[in-house]
Protein backbone atom coordinates (compact mmCIF):
# COMPACT_ATOMS: atom_id res chain seq x y z
CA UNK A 1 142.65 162.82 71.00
CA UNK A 2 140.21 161.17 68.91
CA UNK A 3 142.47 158.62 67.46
CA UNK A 4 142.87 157.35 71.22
CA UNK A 5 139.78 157.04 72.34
CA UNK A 6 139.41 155.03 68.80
CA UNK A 7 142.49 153.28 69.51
CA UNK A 8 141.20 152.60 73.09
CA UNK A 9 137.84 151.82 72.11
CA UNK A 10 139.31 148.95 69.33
CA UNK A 11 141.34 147.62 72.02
CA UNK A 12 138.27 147.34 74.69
CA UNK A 13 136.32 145.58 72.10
CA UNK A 14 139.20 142.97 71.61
CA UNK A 15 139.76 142.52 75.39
CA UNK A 16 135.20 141.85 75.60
CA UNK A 17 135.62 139.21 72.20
CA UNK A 18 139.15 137.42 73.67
CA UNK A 19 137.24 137.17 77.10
CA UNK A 20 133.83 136.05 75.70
CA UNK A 21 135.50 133.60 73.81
CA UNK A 22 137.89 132.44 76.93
CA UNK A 23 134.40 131.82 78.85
CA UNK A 24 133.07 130.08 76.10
CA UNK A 25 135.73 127.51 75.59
CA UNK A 26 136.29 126.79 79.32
CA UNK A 27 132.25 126.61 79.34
CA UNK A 28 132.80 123.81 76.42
CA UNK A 29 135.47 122.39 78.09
CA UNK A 30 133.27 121.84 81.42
CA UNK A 31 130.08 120.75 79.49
CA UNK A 32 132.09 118.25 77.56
CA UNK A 33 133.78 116.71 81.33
CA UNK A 34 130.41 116.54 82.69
CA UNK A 35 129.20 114.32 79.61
CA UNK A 36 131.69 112.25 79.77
CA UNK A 37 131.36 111.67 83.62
CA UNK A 38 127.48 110.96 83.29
CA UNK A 39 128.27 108.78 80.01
CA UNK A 40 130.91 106.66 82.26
CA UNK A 41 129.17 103.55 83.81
CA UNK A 42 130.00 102.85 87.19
CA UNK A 43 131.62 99.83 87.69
CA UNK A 44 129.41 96.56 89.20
CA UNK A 45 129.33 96.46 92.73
CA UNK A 46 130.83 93.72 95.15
CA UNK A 47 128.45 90.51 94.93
CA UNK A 48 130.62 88.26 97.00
CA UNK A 49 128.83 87.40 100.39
CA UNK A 50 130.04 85.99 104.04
CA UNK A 51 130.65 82.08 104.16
CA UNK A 52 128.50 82.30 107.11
CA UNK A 53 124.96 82.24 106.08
CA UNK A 54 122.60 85.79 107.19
CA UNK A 55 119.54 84.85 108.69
CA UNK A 56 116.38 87.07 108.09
CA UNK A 57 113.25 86.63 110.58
CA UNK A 58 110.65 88.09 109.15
CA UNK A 59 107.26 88.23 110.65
CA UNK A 60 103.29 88.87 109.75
CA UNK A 61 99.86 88.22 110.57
CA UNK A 62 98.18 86.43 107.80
CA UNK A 63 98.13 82.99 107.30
CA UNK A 64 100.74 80.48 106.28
CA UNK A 65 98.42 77.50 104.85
CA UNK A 66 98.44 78.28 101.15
CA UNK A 67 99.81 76.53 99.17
CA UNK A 68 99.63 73.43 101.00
CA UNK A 69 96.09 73.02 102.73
CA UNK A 70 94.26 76.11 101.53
CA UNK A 71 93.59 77.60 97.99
CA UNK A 72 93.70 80.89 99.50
CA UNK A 73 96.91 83.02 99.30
CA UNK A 74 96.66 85.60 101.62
CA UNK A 75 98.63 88.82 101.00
CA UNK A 76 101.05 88.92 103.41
CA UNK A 77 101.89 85.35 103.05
CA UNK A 78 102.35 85.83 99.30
CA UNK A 79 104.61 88.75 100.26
CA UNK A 80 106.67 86.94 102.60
CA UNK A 81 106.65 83.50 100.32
CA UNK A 82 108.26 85.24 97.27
CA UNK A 83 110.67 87.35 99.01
CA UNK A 84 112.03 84.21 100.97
CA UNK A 85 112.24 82.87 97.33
CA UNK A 86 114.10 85.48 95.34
CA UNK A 87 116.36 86.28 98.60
CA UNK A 88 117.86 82.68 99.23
CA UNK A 89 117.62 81.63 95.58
CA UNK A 90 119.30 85.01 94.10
CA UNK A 91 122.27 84.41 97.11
CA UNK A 92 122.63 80.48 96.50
CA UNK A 93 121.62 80.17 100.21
CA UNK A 94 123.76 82.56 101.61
CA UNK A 95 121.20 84.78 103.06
CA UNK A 96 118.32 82.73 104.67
CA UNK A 97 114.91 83.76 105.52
CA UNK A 98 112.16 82.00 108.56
CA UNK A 99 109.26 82.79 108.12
CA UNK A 100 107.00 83.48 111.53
CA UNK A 101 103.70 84.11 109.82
CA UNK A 102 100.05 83.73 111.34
CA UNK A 103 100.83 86.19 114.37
CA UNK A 104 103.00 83.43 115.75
CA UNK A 105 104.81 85.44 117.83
CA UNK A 106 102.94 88.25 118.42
CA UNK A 107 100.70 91.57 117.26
CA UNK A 108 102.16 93.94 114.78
CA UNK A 109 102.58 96.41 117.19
CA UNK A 110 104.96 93.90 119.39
CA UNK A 111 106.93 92.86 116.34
CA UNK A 112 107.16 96.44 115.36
CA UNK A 113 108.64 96.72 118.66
CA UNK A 114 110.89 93.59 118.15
CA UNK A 115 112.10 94.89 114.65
CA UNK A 116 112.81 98.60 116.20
CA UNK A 117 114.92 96.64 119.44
CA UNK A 118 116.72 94.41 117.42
CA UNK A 119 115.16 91.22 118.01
CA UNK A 120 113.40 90.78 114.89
CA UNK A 121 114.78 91.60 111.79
CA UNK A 122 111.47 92.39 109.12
CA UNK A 123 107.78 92.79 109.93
CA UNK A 124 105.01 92.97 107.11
CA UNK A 125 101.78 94.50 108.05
CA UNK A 126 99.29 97.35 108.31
CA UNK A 127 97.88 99.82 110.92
CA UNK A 128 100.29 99.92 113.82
CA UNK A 129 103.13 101.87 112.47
CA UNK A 130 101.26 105.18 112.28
CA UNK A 131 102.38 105.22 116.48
CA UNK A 132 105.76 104.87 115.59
CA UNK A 133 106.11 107.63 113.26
CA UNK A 134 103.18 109.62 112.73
CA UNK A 135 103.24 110.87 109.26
CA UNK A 136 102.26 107.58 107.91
CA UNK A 137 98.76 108.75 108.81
CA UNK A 138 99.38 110.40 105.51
CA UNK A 139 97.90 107.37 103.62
CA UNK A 140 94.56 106.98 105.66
CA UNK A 141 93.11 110.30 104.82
CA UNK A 142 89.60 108.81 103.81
CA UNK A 143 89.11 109.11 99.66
CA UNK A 144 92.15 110.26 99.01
CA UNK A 145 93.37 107.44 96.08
CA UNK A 146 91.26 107.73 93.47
CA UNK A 147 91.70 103.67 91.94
CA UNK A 148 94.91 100.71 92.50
CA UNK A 149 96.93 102.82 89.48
CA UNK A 150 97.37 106.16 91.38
CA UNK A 151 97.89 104.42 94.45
CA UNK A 152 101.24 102.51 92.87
CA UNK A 153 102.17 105.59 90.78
CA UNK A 154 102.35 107.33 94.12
CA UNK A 155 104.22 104.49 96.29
CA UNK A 156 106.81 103.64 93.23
CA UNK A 157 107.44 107.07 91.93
CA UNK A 158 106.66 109.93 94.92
CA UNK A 159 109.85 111.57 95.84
CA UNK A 160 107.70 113.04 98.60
CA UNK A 161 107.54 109.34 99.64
CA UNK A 162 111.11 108.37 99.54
CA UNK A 163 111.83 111.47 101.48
CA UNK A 164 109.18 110.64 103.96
CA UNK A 165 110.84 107.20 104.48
CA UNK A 166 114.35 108.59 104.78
CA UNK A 167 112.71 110.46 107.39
CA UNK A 168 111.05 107.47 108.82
CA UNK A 169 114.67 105.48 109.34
CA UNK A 170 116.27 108.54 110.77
CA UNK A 171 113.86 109.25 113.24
CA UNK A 172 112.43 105.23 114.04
CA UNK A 173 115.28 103.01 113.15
CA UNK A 174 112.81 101.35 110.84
CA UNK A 175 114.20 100.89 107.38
CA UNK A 176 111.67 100.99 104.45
CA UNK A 177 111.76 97.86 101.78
CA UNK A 178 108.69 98.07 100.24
CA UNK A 179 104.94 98.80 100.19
CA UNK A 180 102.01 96.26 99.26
CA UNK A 181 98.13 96.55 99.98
CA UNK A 182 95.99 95.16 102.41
CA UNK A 183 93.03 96.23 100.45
CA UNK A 184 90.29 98.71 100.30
CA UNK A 185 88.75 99.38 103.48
CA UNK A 186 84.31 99.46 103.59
CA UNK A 187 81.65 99.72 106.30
CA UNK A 188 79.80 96.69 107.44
CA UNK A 189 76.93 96.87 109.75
CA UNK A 190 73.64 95.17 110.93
CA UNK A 191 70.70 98.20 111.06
CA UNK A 192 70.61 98.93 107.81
CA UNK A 193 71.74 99.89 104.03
CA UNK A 194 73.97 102.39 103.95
CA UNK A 195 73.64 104.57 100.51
CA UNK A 196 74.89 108.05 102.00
CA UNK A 197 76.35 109.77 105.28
CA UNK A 198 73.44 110.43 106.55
CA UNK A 199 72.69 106.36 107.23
CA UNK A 200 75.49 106.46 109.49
CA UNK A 201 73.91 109.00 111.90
CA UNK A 202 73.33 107.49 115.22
CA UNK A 203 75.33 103.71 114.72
CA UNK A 204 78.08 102.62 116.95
CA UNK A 205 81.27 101.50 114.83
CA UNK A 206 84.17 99.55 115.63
CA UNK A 207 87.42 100.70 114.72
CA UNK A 208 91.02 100.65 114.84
CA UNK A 209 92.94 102.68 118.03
CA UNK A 210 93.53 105.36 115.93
CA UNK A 211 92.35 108.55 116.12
CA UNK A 212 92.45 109.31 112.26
CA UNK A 213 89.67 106.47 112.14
CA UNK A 214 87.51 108.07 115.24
CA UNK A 215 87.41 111.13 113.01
CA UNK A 216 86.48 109.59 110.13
CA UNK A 217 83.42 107.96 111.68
CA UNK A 218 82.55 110.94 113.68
CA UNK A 219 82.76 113.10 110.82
CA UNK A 220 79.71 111.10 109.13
CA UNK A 221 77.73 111.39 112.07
CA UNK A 222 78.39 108.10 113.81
CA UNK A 223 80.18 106.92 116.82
CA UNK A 224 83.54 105.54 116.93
CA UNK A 225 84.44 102.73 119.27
CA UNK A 226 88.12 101.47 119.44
CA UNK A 227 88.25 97.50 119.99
CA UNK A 228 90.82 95.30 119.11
CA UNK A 229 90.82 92.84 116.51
CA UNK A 230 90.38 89.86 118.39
CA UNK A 231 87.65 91.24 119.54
CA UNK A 232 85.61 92.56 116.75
CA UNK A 233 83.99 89.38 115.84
CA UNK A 234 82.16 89.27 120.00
CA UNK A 235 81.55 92.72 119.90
CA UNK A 236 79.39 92.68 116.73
CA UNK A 237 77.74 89.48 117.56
CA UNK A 238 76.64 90.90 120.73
CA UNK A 239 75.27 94.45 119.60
CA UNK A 240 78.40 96.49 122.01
CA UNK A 241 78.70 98.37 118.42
CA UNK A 242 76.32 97.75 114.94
CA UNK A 243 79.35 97.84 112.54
CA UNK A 244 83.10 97.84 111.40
CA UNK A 245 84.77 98.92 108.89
CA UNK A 246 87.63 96.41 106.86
CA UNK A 247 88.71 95.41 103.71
CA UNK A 248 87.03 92.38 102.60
CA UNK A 249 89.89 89.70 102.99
CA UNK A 250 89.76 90.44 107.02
CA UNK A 251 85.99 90.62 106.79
CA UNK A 252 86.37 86.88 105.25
CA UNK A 253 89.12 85.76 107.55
CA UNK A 254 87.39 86.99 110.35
CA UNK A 255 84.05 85.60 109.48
CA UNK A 256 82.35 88.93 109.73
CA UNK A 257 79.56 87.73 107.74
CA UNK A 258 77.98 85.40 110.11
CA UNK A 259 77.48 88.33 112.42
CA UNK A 260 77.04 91.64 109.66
CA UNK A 261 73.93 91.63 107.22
CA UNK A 262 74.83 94.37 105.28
CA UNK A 263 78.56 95.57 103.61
CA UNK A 264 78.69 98.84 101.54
CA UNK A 265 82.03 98.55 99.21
CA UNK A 266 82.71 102.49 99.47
CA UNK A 267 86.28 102.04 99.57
CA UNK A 268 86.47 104.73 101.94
CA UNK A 269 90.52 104.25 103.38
CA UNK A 270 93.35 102.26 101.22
CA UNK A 271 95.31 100.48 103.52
CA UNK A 272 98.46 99.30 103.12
CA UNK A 273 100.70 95.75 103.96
CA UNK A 274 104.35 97.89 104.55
CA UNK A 275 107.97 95.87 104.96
CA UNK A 276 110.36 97.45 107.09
CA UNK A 277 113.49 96.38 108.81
CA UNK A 278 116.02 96.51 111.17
CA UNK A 279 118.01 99.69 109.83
CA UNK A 280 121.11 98.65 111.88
CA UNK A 281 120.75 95.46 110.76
CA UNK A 282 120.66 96.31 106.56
CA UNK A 283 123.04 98.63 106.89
CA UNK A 284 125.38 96.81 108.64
CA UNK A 285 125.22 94.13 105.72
CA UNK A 286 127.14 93.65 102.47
CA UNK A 287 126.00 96.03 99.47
CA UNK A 288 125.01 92.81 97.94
CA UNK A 289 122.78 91.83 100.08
CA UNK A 290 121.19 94.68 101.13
CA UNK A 291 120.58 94.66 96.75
CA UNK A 292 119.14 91.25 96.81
CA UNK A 293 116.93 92.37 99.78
CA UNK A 294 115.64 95.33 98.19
CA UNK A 295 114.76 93.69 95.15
CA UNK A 296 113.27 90.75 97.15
CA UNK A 297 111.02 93.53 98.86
CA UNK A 298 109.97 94.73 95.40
CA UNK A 299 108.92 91.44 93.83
CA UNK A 300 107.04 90.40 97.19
CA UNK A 301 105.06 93.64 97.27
CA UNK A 302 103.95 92.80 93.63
CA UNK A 303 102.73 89.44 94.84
CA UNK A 304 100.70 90.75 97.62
CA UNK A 305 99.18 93.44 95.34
CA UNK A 306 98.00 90.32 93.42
CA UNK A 307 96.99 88.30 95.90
CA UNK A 308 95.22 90.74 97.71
CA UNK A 309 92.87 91.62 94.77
CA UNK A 310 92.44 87.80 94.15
CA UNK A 311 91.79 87.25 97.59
CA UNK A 312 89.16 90.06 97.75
CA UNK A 313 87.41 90.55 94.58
CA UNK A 314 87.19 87.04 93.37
CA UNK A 315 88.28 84.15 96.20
CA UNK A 316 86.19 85.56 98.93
CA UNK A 317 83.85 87.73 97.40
CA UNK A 318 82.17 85.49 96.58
CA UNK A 319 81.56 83.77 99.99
CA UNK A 320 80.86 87.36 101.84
CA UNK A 321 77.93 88.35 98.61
CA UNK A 322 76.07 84.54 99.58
CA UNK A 323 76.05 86.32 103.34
CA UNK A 324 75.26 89.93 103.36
CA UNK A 325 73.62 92.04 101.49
CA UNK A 326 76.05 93.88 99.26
CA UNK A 327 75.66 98.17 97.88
CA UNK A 328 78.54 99.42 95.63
CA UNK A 329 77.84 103.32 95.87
CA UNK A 330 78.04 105.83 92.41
CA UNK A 331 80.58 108.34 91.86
CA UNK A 332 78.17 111.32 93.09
CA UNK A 333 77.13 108.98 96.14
CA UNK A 334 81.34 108.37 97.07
CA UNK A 335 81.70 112.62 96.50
CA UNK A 336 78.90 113.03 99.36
CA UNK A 337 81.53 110.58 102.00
CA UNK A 338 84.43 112.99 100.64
CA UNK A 339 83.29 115.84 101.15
CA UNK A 340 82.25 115.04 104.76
CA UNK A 341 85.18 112.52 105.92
CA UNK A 342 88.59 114.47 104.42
CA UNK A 343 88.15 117.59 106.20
CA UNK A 344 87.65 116.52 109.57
CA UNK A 345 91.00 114.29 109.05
CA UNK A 346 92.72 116.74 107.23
CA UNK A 347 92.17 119.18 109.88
CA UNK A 348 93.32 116.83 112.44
CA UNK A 349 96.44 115.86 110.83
CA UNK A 350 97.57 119.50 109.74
CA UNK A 351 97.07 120.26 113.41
CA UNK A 352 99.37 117.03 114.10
CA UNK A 353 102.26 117.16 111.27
CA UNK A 354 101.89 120.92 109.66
CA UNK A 355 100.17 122.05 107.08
CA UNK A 356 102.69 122.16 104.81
CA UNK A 357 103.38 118.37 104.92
CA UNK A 358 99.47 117.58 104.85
CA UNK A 359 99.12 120.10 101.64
CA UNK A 360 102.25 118.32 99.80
CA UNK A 361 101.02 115.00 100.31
CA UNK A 362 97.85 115.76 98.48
CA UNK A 363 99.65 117.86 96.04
CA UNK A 364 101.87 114.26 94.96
CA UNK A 365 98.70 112.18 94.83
CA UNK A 366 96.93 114.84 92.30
CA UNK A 367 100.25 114.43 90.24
CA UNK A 368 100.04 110.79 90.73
CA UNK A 369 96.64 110.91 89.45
CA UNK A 370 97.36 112.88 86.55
CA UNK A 371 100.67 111.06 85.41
CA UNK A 372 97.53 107.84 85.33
CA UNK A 373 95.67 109.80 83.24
CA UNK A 374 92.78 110.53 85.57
CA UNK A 375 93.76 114.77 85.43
CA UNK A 376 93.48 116.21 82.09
């Protein structure tokens, strides 16, 4: 009896190696397919494009002097000049692009509107999309980008972000190209210096018809009134509010300075200068194309970054520092504005998008921040 149990015992151990060894072949096997497959380079994709030329509009607010009369190239101009240059230069003129800069024919929120119907086919700005698809509000929680680094790492490399744009063209028909800046946002008013929150108490402050900004202002003790643009410049002249609060190329386009004494640079919002598009419209185009476009977008949102921080901190800082009286607030001092302003917004926008979405969105930018090197 023993001898088969020893017999049966030899012949179990054979059947265990033979299988292991079976499992680890066919394991080999597998691991060797898949590195071939991800060695194999897929081949180039289709560059040929219609005889008929594609026409692009694209349109923006800034304005369209530089180069010619003015030595000032505003952002979205620079955005819009080197994407028109890469896009019909890269297609030999097959894909043309008019530019409709200046607010020429219309406000962002009716080319928004234009792009989303059809009628327009890209539309660079900042501030109106946020009432097209709400989680763009995202970006406006006050303090939340710690310097121009983390605020790149973030838009180039956030998977949270490219999901959140996916999202955007599913649910908007807006199709994401790329993101540039529109600078860092600061209060401006005509009572007095502002150091900390508590010199906000009791002014009125113009801002833009959104309710993320009411809450910021409210949250440092001051009153929010919504006014458009076009009005700002009137309403601060004649005392309806004491202040704003803008990034420093609008506060020198706008001429802000002949009506605000004093501008403290707390950086308190980063705003943003985003390209969308028709999504029909690029998808319905050659892969070629839509290539040449997206690299286009890329390269122009690079020359607004530029532009914008020439623009603001050299160009026309140094006009607005002849005009008003100028306070650049210490780290401790900006701490004091966070810890007021971000959880009144925060609040408002977990109650509005879910917590979840609010508490991943600050999770990214800490690993933005720390892939910078600002998070040890």
């Amino acid at each position: 009896m023993r001898f088969y149990f020893r017999k049966f015992g030899l012949l179990l151990a054979i059947l265990v190696l033979f299988t292991f060894f079976c499992v680890a072949g066919q394991e080999a096997r597998q691991a060797q397919a898949q590195e071939a497959t991800a060695n194999e380079i897929p081949p180039m994709i289709d560059m040929s494009l219609p005889d008929k030329p594609i026409i692009l509009k694209v349109a923006y607010d800034d304005p369209t002097l530089w180069p010619k009369s003015s030595n000032v190239p505003y952002p979205e101009h620079a955005y819009a000049l080197f994407f028109k240059d890469y896009v019909e230069r890269t297609s030999s003129g097959k894909i043309k692009v008019e530019l409709f800069g200046g607010g020429s024919i219309g406000t962002y929120r009716q080319t928004l509107e234009m792009v989303q119907n059809g009628s327009l086919d890209i539309n660079i700005g900042t501030g109106s999309l946020g009432s097209f698809f709400e989680p763009i509000q995202l970006i406006t929680i006050p303090y939340v980008f710690l310097s121009d680094d983390v605020v790149e790492e973030f838009f180039d490399n956030s998977s949270f972000w490219a999901q959140l744009m996916d999202k955007m063209e599913k649910q908007t028909g807006f199709k994401y190209l790329s993101i540039g800046q529109n600078g860092w946002r600061h209060f401006t008013n005509n009572v007095r210096e502002i150091r900390k929150p508590e010199d906000l108490k009791g002014l009125k402050f113009r801002v833009m018809e959104s309710p993320v900004y009411v809450k910021l202002i409210e949250s440092l003790g001051a009153s929010a009134v919504p006014i458009a643009w076009n009005e700002t410049y009137t309403a601060l002249q004649t005392g309806v509010v004491d202040g704003h609060e803008n990034g420093l190329a609008p506060i020198a386009l706008g001429k802000i300075y002949e009506v605000q004494k004093y501008l403290t640079l707390d950086g308190h919002v980063w705003s943003e200068d985003i390209m969308v598009m028709n999504a029909n419209k690029f998808n319905s185009l050659p892969i070629a194309a839509q290539q040449i476009i997206k690299q286009g977008a890329k390269l122009g949102a690079e020359a607004d970054r530029v532009a914008e921080r020439m623009v603001s901190n050299i160009v026309e800082y140094e006009i607005i520092a002849k005009h008003m009286q100028i306070y650049i607030p210490t780290a401790d001092e900006i701490q004091r504005f966070r810890e007021l302003a971000q959880p009144a917004v925060i609040e408002y926008l977990q109650g509005k998008l879910g917590k979840e979405v609010v508490d991943t969105f600050l999770l990214e930018v800490k690993k933005a921040e720390a892939r910078t090197g600002w998070r040890r």
